[in-house]
N, C-alpha and C. Protein backbone atom coordinates (compact mmCIF):
# COMPACT_ATOMS: atom_id res chain seq x y z
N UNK A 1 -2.76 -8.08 -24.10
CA UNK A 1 -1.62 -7.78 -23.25
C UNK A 1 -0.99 -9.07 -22.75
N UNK A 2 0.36 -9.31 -22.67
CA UNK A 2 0.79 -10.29 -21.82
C UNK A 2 2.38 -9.56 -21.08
N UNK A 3 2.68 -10.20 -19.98
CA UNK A 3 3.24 -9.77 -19.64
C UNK A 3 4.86 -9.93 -20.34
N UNK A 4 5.91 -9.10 -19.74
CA UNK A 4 7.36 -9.80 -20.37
C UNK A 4 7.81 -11.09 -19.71
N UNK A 5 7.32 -11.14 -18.63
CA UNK A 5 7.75 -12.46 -18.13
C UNK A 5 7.06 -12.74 -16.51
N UNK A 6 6.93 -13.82 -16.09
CA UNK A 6 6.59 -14.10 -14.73
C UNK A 6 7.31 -13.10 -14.12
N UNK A 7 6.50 -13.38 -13.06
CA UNK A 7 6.65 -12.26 -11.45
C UNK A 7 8.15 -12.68 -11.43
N UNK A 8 9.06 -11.61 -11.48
CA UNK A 8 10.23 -12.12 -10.77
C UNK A 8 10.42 -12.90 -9.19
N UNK A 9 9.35 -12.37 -8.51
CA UNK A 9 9.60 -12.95 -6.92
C UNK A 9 8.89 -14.33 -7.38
N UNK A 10 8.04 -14.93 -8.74
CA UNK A 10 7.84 -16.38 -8.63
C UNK A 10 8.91 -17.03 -9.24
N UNK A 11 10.04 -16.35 -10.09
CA UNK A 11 11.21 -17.20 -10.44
C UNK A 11 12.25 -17.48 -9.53
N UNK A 12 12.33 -16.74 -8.82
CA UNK A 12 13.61 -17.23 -7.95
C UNK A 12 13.13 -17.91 -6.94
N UNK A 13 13.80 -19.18 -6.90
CA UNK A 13 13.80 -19.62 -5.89
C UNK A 13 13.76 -19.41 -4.39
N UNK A 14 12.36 -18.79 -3.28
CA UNK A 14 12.90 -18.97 -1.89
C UNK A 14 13.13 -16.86 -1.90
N UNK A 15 12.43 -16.63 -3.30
CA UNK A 15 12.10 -15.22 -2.81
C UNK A 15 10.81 -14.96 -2.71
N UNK A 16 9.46 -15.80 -2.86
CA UNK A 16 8.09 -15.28 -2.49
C UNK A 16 8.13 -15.63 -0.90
N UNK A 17 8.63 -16.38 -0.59
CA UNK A 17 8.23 -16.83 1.20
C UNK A 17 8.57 -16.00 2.01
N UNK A 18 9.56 -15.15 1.82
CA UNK A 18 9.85 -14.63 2.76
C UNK A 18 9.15 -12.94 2.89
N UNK A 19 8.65 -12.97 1.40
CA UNK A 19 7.85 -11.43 1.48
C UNK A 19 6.28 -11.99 1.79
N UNK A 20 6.24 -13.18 1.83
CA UNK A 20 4.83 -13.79 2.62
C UNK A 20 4.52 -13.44 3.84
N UNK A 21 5.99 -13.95 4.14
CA UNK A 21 6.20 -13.68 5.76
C UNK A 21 6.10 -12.46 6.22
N UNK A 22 5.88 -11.63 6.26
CA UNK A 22 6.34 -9.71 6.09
C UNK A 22 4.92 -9.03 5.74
N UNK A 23 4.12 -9.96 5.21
CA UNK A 23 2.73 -9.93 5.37
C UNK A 23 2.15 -10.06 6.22
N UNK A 24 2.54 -11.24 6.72
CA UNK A 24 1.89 -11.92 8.50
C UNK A 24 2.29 -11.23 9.29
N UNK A 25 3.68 -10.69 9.18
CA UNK A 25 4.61 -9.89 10.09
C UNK A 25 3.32 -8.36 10.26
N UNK A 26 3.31 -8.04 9.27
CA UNK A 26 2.88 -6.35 8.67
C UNK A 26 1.04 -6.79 9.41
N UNK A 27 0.52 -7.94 9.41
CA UNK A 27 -0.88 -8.13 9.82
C UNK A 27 -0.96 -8.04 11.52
N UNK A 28 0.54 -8.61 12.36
CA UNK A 28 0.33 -8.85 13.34
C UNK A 28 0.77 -7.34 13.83
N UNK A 29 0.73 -6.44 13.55
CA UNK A 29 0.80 -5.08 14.44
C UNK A 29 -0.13 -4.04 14.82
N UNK A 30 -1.35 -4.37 14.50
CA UNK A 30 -2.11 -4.01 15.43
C UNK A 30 -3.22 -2.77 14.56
N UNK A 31 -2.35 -2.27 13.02
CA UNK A 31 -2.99 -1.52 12.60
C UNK A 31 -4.24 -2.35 11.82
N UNK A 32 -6.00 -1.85 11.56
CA UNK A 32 -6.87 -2.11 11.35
C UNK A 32 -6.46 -2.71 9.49
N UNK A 33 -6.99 -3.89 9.23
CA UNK A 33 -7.33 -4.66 8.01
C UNK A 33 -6.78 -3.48 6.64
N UNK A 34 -8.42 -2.85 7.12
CA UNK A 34 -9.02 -1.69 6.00
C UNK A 34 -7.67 -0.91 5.85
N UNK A 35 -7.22 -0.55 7.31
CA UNK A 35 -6.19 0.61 6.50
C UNK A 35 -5.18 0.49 6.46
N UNK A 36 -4.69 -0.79 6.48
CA UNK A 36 -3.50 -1.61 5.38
C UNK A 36 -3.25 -1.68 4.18
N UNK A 37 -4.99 -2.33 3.43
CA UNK A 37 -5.22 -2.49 1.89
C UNK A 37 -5.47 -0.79 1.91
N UNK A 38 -5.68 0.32 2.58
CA UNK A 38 -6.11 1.70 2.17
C UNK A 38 -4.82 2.15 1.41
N UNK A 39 -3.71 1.95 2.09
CA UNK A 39 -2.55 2.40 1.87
C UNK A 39 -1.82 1.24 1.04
N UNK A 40 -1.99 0.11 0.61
CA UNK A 40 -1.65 -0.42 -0.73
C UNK A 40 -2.16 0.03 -1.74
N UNK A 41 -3.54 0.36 -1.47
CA UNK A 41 -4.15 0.73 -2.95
C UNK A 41 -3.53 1.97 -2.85
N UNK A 42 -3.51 3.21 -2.20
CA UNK A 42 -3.11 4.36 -2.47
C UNK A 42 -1.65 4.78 -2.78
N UNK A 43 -0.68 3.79 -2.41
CA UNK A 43 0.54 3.47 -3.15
C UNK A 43 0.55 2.92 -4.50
N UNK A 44 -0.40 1.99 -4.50
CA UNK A 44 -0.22 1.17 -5.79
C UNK A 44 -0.81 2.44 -7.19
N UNK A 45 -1.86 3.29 -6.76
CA UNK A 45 -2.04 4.24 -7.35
C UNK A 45 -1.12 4.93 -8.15
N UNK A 46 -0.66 5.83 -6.87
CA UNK A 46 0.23 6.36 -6.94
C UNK A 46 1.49 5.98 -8.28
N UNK A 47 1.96 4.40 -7.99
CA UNK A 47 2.53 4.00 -9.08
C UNK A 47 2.24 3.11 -10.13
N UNK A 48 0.84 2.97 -10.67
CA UNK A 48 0.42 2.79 -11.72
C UNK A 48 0.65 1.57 -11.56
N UNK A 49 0.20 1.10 -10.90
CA UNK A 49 0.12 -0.86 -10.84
C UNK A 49 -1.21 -1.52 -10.99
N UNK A 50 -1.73 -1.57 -12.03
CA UNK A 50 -2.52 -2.25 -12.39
C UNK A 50 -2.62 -3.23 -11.42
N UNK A 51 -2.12 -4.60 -11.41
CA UNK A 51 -2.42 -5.24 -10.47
C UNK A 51 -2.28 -5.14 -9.35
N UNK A 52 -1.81 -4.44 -8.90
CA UNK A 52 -2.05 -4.01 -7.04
C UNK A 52 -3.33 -3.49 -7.23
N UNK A 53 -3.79 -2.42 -8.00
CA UNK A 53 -4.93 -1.72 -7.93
C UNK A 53 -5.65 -2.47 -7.56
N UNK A 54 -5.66 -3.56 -8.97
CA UNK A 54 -6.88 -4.42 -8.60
C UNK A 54 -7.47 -4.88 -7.65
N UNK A 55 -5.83 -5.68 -7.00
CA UNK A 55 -6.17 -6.59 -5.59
C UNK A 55 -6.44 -5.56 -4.39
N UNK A 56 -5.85 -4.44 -4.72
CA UNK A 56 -6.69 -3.67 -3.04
C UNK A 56 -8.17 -3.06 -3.27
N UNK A 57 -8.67 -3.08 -4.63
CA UNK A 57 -9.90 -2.73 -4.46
C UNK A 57 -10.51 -4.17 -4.15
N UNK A 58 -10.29 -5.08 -4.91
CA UNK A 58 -10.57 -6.35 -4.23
C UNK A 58 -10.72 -6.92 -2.87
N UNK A 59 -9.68 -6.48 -2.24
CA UNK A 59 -9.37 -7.06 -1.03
C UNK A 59 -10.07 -6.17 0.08
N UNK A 60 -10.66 -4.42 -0.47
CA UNK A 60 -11.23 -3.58 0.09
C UNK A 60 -12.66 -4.16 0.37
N UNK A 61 -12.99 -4.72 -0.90
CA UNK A 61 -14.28 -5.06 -1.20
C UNK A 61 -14.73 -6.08 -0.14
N UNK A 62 -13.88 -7.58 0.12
CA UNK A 62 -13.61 -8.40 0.55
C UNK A 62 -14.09 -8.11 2.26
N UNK A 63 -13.53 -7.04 2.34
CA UNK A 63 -13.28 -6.39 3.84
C UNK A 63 -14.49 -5.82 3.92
N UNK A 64 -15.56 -5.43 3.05
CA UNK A 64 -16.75 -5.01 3.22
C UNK A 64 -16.59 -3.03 3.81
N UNK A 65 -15.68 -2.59 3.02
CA UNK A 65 -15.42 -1.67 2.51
C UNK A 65 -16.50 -0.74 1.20
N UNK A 66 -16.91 0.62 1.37
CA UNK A 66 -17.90 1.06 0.65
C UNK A 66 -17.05 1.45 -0.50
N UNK A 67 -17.94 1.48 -2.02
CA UNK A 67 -17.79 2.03 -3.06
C UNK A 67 -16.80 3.57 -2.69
N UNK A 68 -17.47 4.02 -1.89
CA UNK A 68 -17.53 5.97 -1.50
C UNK A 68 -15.77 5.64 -1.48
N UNK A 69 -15.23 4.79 -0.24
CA UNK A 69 -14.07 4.69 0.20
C UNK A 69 -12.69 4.09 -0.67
N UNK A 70 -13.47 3.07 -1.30
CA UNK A 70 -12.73 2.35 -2.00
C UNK A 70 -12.49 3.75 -3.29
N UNK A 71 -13.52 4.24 -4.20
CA UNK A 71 -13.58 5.22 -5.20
C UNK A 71 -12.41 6.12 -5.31
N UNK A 72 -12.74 6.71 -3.81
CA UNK A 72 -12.51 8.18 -3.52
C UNK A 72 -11.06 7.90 -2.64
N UNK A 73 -10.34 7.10 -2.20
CA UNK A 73 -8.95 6.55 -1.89
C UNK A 73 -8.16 7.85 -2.32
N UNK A 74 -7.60 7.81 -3.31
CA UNK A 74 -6.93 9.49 -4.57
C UNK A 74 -7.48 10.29 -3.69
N UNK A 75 -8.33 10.59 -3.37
CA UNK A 75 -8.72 11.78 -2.93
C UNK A 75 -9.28 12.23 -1.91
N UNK A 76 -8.92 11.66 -0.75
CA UNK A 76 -9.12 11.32 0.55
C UNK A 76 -8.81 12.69 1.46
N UNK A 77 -8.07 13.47 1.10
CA UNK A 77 -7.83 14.92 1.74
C UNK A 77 -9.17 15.86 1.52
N UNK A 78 -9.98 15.11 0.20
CA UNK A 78 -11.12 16.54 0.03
C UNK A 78 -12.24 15.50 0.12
N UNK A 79 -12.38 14.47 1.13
CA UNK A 79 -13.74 13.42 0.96
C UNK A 79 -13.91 13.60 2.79
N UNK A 80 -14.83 13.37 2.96
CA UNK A 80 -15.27 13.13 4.71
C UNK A 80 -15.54 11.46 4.80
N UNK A 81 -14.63 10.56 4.40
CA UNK A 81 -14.75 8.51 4.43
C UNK A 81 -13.85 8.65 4.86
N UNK A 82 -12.80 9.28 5.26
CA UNK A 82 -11.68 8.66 6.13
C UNK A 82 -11.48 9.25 7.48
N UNK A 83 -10.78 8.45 8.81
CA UNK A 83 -10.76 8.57 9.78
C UNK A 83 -9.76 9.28 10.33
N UNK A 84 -8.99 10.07 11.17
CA UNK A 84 -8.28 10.77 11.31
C UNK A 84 -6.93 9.91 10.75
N UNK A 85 -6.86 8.73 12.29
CA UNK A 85 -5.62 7.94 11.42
C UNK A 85 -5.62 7.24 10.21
N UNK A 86 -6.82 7.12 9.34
CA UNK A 86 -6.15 6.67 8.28
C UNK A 86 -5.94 7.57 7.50
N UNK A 87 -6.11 9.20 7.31
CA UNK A 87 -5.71 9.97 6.79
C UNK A 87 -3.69 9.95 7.03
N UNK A 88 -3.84 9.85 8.07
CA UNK A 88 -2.54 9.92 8.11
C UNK A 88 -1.55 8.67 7.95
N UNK A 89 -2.20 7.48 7.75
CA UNK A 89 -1.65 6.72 7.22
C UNK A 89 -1.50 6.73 5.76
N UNK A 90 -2.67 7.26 5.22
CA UNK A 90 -2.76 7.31 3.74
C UNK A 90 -1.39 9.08 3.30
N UNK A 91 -1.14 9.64 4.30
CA UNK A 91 -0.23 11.00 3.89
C UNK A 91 1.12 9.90 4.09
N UNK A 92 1.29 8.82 5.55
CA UNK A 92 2.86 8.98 4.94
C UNK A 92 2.71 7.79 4.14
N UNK A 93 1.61 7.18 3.06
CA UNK A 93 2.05 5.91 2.45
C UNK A 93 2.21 6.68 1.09
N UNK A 94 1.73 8.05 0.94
CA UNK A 94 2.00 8.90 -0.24
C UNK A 94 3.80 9.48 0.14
N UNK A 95 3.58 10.13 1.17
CA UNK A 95 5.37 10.59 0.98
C UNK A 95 6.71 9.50 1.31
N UNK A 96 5.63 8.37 1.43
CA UNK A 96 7.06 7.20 1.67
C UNK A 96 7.00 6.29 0.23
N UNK A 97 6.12 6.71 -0.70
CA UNK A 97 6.28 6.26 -2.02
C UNK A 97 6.85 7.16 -2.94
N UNK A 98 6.58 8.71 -2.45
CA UNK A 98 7.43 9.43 -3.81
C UNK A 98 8.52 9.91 -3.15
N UNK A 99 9.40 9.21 -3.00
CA UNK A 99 10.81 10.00 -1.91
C UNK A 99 11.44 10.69 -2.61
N UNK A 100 11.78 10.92 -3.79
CA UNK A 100 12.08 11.72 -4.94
C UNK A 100 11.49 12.91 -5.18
N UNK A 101 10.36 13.35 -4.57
CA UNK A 101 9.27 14.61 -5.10
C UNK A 101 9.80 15.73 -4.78
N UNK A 102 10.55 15.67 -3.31
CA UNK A 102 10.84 16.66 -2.42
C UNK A 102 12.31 16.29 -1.36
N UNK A 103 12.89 17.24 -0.67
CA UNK A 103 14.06 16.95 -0.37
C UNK A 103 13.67 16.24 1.48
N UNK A 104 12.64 16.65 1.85
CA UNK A 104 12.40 16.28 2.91
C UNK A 104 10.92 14.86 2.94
N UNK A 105 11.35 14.34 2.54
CA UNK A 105 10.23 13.59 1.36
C UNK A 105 9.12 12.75 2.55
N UNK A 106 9.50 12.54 3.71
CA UNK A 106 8.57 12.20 4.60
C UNK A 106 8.74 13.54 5.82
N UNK A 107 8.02 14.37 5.82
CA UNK A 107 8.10 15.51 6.47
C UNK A 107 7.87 14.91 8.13
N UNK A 108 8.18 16.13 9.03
CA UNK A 108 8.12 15.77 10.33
C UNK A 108 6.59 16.11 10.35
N UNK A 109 5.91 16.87 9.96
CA UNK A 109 4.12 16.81 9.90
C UNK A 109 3.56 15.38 9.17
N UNK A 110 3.81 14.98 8.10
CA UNK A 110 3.46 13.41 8.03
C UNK A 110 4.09 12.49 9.33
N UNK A 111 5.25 12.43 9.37
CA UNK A 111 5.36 11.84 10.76
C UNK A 111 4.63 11.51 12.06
N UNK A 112 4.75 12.95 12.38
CA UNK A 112 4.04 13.42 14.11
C UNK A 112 2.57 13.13 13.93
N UNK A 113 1.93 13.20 12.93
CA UNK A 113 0.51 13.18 12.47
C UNK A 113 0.54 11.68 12.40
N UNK A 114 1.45 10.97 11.45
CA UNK A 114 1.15 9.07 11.75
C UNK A 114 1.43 8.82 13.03
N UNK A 115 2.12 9.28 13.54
CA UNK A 115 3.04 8.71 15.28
C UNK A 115 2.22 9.29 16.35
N UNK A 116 1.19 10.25 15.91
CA UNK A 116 -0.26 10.33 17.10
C UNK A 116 -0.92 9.16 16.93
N UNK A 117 -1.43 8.57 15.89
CA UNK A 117 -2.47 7.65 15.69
C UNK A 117 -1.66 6.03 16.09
N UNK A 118 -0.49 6.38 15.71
CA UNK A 118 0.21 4.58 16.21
C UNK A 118 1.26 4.40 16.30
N UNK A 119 1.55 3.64 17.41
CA UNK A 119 2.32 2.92 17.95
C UNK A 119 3.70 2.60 17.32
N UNK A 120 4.58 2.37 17.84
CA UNK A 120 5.87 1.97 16.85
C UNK A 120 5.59 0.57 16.54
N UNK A 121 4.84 -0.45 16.78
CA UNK A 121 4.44 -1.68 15.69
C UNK A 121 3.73 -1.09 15.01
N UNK A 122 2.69 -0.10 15.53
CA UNK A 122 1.55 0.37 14.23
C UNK A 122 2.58 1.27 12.87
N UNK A 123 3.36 1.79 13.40
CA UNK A 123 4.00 2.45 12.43
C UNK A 123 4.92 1.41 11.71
N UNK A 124 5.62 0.59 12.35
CA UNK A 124 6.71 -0.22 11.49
C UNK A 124 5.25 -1.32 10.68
N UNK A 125 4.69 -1.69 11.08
CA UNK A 125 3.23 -2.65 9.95
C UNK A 125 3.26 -1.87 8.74
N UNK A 126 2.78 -0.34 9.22
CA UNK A 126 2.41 0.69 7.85
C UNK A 126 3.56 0.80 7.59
N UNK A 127 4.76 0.86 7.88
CA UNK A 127 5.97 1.30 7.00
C UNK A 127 6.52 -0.12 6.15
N UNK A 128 6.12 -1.08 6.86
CA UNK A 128 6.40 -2.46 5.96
C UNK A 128 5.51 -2.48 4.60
N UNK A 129 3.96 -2.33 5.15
CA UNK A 129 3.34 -2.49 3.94
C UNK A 129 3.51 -1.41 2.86
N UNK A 130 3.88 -0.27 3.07
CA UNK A 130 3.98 1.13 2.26
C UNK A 130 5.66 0.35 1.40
N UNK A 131 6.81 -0.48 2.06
CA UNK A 131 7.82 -0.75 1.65
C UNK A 131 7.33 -2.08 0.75
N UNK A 132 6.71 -3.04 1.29
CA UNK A 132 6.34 -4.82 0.35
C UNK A 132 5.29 -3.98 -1.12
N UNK A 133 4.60 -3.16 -0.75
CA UNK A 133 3.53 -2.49 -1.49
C UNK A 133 4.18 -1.67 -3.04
N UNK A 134 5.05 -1.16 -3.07
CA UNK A 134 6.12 -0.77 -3.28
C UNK A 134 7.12 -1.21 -4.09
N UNK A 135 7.32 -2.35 -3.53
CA UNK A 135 8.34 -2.99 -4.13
C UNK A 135 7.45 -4.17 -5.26
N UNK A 136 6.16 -4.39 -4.82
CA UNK A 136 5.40 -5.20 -6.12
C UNK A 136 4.82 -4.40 -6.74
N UNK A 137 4.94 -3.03 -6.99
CA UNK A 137 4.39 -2.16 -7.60
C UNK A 137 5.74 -2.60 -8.89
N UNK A 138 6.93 -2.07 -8.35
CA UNK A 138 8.60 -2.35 -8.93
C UNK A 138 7.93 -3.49 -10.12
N UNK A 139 8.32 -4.39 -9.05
CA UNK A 139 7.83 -5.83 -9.70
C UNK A 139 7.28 -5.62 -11.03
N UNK A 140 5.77 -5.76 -10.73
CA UNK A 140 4.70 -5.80 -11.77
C UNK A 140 4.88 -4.50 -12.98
N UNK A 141 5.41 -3.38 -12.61
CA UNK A 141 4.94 -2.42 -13.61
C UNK A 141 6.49 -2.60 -14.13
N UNK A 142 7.25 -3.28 -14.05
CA UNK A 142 8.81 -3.52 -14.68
C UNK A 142 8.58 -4.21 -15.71
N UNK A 143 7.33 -5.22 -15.36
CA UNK A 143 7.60 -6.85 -16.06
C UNK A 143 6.05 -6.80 -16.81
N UNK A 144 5.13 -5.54 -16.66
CA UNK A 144 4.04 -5.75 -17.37
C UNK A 144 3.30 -6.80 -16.93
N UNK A 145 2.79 -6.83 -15.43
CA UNK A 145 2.12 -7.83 -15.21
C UNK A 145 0.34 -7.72 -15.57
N UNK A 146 -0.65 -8.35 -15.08
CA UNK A 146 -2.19 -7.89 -15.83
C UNK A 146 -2.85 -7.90 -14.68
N UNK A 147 -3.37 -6.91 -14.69
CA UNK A 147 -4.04 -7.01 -13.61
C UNK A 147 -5.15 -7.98 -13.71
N UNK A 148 -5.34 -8.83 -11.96
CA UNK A 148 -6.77 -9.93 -11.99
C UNK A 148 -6.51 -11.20 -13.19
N UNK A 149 -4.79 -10.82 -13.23
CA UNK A 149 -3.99 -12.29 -14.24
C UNK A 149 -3.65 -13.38 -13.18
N UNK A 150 -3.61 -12.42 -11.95
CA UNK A 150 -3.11 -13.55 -10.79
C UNK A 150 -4.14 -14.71 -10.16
């Protein structure tokens, strides 16, 4: 496998720094490590990104995160490893990735259910990373990147 070409955000000039930044931004709000990378990997899933996959099981691992959790991510509605709020972080990082599925595509029950567990920084962090998460999903599965190439 190789890819069609470098990461677009490493060719242009003065476009990786600022989605760096948006990282630090997305770290300083208060929501927990784990269920940041929970909801990258379960986006990145979602859209078949090999290399995101990788790096959030990686970065799960890193975090000292169990097999059970990391595994069973997909399927977190029928497993007893997740915590109330990260269930509901992991529902709106699913309906804020397929906005296309349905006409109401982040329902007011995904909502009210994330907006019990956090805060409007906790929610704008998870809505950044569900958006940066997302958009290197774009990235990589456009350009054929490899996963664990990085």
């Amino acid at each position: 496998m190789e890819p069609r070409m470098t990461n677009p955000a490493n060719v242009l000039d003065g476009a990786m720094q600022p989605i760096m930044d948006l990282f630090k931004a997305i770290h300083s709000g208060g929501v927990p490590d784990a269920t940041l990378e929970l909801v990258h990997l379960r986006a990145s899933q979602i859209n078949g990104c090999g290399p995101c996959v990788d790096a959030g099981v990686k970065s799960l691992r890193k975090l000292g995160e169990s097999d059970e959790r990391i595994g069973l991510a997909g399927a977190w509605r029928e497993t007893p490893y997740f915590t109330d709020a990260e269930r509901a972080a992991l529902a709106l990082a699913e309906a804020a990735t397929r906005l296309a599925d349905r006409p109401d595509a982040v329902s007011d029950d995904v909502w009210d259910a994330a907006s019990s567990h956090f805060d409007d920084k906790g929610l704008a962090a998870l809505i950044l990373m569900i958006a940066v998460t997302n958009l290197f999903n774009r990235l990589n599965v456009t350009t054929r990147q490899i996963a664990g190439a990085w």
